[in-house]
N, C-alpha and C. Protein backbone atom coordinates (compact mmCIF):
# COMPACT_ATOMS: atom_id res chain seq x y z
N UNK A 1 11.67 41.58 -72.29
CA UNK A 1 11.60 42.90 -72.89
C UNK A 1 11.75 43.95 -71.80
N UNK A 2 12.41 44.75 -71.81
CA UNK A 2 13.00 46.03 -71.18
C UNK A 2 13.13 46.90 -71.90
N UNK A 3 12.59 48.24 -71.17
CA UNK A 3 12.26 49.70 -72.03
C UNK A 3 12.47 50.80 -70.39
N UNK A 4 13.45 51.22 -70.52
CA UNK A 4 13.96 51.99 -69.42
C UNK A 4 14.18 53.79 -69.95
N UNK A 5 13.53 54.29 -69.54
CA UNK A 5 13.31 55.95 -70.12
C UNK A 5 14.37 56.79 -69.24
N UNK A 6 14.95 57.52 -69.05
CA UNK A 6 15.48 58.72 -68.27
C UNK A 6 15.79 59.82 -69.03
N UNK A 7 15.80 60.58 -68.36
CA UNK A 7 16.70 62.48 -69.21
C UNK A 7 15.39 63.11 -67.98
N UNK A 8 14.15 63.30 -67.47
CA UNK A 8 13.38 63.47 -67.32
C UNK A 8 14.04 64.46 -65.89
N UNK A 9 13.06 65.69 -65.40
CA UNK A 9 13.54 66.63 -64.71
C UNK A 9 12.86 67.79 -64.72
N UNK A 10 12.71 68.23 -63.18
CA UNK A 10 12.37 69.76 -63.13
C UNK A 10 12.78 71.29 -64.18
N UNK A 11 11.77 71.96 -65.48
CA UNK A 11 12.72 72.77 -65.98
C UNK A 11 11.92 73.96 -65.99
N UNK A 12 12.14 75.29 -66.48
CA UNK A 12 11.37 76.27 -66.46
C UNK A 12 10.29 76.33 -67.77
N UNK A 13 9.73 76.84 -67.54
CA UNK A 13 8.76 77.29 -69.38
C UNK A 13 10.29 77.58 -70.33
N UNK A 14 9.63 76.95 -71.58
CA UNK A 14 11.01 77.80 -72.47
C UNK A 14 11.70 76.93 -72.31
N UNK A 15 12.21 75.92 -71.54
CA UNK A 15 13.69 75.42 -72.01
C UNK A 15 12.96 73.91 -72.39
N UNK A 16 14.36 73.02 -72.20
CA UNK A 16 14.32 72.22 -73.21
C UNK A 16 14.83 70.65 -72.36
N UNK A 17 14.75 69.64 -73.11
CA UNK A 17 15.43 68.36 -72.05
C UNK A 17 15.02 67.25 -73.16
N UNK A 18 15.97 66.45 -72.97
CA UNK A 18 16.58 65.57 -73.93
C UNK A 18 16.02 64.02 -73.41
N UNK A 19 15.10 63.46 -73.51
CA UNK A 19 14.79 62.11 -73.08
C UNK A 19 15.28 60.80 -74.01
N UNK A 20 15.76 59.95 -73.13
CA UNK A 20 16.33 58.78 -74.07
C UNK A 20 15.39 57.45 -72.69
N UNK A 21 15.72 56.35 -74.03
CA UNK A 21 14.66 55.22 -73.60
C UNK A 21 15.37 53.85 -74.45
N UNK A 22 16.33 53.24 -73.52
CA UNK A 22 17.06 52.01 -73.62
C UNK A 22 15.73 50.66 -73.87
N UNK A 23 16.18 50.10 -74.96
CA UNK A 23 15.22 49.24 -75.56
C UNK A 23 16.33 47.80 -75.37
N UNK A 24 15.72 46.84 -74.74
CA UNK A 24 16.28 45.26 -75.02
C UNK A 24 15.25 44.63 -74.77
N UNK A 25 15.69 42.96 -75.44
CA UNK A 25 15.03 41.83 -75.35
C UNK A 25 13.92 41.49 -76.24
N UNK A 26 14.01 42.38 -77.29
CA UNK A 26 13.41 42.30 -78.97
C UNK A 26 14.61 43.08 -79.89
N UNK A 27 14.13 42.94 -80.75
CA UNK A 27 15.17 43.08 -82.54
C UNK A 27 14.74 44.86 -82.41
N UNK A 28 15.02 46.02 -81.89
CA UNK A 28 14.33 47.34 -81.81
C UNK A 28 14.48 47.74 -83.11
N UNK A 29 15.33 47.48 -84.29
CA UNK A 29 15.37 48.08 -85.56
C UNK A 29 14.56 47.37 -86.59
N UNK A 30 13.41 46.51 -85.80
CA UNK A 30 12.40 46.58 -86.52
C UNK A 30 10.95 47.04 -85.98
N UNK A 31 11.09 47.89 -85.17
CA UNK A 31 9.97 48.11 -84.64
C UNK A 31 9.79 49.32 -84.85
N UNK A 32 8.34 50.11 -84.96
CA UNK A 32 8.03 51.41 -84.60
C UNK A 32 7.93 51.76 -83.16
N UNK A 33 8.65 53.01 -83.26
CA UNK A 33 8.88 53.25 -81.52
C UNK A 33 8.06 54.69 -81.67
N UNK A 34 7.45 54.59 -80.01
CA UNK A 34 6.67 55.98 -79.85
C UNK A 34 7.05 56.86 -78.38
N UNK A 35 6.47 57.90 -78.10
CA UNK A 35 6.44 58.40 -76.78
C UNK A 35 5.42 58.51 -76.64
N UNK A 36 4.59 58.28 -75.79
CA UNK A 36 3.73 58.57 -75.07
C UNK A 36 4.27 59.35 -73.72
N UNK A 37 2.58 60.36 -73.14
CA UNK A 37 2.95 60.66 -71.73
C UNK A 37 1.70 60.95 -71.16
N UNK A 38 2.10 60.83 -69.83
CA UNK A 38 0.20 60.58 -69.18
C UNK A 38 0.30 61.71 -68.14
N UNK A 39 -0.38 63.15 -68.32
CA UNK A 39 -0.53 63.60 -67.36
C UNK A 39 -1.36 63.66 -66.02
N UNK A 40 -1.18 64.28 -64.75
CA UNK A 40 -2.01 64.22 -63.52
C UNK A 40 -3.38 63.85 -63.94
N UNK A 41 -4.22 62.95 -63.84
CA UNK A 41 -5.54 63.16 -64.09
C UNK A 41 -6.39 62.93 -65.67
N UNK A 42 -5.36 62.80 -66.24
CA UNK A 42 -5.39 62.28 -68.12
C UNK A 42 -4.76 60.48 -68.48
N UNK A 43 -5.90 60.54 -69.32
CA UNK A 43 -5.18 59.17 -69.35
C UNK A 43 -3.85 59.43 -70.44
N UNK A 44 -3.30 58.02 -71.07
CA UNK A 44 -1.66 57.67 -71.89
C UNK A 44 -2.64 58.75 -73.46
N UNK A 45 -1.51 59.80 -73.78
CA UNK A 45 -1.12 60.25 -74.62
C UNK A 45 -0.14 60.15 -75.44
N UNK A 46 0.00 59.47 -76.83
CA UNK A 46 1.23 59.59 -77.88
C UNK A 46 1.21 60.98 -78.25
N UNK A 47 2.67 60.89 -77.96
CA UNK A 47 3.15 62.04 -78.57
C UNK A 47 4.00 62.27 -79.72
N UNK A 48 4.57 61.15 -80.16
CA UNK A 48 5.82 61.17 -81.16
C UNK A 48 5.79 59.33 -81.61
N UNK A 49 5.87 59.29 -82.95
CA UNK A 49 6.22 57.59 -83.25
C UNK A 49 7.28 57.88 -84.69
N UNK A 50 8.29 57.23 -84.28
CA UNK A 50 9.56 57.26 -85.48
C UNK A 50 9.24 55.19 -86.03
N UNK A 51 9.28 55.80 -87.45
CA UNK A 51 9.52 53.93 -88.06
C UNK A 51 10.81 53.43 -87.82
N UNK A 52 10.83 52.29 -88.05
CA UNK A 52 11.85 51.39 -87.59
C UNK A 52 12.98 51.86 -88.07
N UNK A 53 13.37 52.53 -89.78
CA UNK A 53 14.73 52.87 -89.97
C UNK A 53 14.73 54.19 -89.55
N UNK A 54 13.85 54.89 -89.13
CA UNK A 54 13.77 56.17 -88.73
C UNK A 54 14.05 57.38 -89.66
N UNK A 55 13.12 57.06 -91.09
CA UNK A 55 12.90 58.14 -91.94
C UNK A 55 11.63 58.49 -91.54
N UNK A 56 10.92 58.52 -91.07
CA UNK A 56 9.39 58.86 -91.14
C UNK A 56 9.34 58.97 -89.32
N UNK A 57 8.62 59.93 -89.33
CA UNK A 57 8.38 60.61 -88.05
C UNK A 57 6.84 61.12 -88.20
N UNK A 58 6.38 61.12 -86.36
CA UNK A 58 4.70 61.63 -86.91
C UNK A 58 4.27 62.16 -84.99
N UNK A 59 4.15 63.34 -85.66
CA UNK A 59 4.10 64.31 -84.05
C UNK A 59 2.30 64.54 -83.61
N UNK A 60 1.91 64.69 -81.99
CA UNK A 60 1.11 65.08 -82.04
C UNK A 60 0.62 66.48 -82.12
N UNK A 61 -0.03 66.97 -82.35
CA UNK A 61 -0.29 68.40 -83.11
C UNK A 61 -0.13 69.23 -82.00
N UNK A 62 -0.35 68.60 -80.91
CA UNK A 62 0.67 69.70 -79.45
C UNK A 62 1.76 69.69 -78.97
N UNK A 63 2.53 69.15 -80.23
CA UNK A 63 4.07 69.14 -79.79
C UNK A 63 4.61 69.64 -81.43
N UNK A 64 3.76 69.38 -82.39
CA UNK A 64 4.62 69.87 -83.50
C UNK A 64 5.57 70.46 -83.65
N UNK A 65 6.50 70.28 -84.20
CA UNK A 65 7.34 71.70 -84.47
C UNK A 65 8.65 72.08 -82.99
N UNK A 66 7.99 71.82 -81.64
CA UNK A 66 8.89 71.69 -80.49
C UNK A 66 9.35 70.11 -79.99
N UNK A 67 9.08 69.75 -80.50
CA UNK A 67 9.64 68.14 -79.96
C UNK A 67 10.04 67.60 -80.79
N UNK A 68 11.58 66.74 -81.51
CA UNK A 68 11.78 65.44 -82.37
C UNK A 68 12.30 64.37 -81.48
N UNK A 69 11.65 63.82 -82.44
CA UNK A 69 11.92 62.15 -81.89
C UNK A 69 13.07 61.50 -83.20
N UNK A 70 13.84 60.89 -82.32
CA UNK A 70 14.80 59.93 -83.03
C UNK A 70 15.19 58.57 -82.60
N UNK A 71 16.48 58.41 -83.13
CA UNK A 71 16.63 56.77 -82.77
C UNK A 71 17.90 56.59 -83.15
N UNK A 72 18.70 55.60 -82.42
CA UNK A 72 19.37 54.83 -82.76
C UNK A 72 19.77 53.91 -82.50
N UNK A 73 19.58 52.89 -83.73
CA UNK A 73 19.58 51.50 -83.82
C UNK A 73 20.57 50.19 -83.18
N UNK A 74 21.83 51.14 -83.68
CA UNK A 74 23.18 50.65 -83.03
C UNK A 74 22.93 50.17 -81.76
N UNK A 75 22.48 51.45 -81.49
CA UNK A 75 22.10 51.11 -79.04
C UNK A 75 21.24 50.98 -79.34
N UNK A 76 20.00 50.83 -79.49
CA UNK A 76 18.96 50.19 -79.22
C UNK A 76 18.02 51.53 -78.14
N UNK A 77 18.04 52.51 -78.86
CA UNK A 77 17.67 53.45 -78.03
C UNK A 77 17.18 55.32 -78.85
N UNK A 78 15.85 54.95 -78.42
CA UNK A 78 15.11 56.51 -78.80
C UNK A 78 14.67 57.28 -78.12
N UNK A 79 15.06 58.44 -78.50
CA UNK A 79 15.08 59.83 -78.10
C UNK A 79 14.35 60.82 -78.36
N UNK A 80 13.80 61.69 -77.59
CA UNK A 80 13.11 62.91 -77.22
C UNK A 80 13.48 64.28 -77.00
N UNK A 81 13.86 64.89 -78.18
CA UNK A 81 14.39 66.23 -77.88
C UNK A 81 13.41 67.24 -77.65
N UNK A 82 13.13 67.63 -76.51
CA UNK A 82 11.88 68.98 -76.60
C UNK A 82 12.08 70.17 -75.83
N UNK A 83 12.17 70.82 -77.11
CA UNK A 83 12.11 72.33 -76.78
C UNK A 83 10.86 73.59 -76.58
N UNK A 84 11.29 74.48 -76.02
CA UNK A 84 10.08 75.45 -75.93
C UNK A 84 9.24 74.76 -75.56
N UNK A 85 9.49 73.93 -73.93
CA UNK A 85 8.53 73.38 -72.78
C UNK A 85 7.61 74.58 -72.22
N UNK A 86 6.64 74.12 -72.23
CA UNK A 86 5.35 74.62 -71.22
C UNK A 86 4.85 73.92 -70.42
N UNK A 87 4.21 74.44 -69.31
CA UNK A 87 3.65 73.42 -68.20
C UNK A 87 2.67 72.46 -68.75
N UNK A 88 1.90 72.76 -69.55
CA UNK A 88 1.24 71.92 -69.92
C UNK A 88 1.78 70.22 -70.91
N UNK A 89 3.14 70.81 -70.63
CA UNK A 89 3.84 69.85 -71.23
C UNK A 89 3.98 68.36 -69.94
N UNK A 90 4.05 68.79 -68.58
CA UNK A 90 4.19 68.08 -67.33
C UNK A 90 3.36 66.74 -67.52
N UNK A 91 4.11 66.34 -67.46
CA UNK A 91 3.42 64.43 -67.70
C UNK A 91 4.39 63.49 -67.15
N UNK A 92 4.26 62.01 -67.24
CA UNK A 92 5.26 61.23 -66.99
C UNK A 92 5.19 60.58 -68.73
N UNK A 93 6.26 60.33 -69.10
CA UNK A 93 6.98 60.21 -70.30
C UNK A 93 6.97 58.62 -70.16
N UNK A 94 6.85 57.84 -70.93
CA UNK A 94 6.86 56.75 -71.40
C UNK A 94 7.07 56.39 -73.29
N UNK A 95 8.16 55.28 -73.38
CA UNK A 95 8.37 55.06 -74.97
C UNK A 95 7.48 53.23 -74.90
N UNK A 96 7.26 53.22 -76.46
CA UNK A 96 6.72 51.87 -76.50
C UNK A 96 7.33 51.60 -77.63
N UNK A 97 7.14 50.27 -77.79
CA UNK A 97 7.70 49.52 -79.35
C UNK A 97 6.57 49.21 -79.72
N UNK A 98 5.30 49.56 -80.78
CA UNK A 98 4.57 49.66 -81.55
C UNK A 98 4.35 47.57 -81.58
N UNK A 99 3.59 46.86 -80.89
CA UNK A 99 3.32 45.34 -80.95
C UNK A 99 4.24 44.73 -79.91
N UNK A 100 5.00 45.25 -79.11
CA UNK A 100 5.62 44.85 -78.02
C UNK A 100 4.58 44.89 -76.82
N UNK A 101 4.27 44.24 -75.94
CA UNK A 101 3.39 44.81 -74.79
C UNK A 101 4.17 44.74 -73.05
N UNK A 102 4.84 45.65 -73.54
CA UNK A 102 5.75 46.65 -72.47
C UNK A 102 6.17 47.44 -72.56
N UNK A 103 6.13 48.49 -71.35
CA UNK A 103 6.06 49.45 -70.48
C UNK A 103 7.35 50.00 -69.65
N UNK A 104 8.27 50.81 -69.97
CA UNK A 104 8.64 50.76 -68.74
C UNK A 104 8.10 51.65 -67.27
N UNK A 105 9.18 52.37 -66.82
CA UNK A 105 8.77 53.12 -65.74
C UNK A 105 8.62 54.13 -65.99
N UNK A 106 8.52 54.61 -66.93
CA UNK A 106 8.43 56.59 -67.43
C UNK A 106 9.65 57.24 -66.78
N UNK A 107 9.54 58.30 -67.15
CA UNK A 107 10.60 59.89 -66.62
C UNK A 107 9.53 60.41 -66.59
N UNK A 108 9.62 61.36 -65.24
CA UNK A 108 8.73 63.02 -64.86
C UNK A 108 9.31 63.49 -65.54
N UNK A 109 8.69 64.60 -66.25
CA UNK A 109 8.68 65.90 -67.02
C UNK A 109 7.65 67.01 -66.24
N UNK A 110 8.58 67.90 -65.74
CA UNK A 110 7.78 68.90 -64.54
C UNK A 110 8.44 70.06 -65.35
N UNK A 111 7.56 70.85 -66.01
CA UNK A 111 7.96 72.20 -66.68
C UNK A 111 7.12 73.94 -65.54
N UNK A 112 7.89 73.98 -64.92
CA UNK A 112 7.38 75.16 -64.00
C UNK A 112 8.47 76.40 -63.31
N UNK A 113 7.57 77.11 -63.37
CA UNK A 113 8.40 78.30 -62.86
C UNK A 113 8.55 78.34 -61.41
């Protein structure tokens, strides 16, 4: 099992960055996939989990509304669109497959002026 994240990057307050997270070595279009992210000093936070065909989506209430999560099945690969970043957004980014028990390496997410 391999779960490899990137898009991740230095941005200002206000903008926006696109995270994707390459899934192999399980069936990914049956799994629920999530983001989590763990900031300086906090432990692992979910932030976003899409179901396996990816009608149903479920945000955490500090990203509502600025972050979707998607997927696609074809590649084997889900995504993190988030907009209207704030610093408090700064974490390292990690996706999981919901009963998989792996990890990959995260993406930094550094939102600063």
């Amino acid at each position: 099992v391999q779960l490899v994240e990137s898009g991740g990057g230095l941005v200002q307050p206000g903008g926006s960055l696109r995270l994707s997270c390459a899934a192999s070595g399980f069936t990914f279009s049956m799994y629920y996939m999530t983001w989590y992210r763990a900031a300086p000093g906090k432990g692992r936070e979910l932030v976003a989990g899409i179901s396996h065909s990816g009608s149903t989506t479920n945000y955490a209430d500090s990203v509502k509304g600025r972050f979707t999560i998607s997927r696609d099945n074809a590649k084997n690969t889900v995504f993190l669109q988030m907009n209207s970043l704030k610093p408090e957004d700064t974490a390292v980014y990690y996706c999981n497959a919901v009963g998989v028990s792996a990890w990959g390496q995260g993406t930094q997410v550094t939102v600063s002026s």
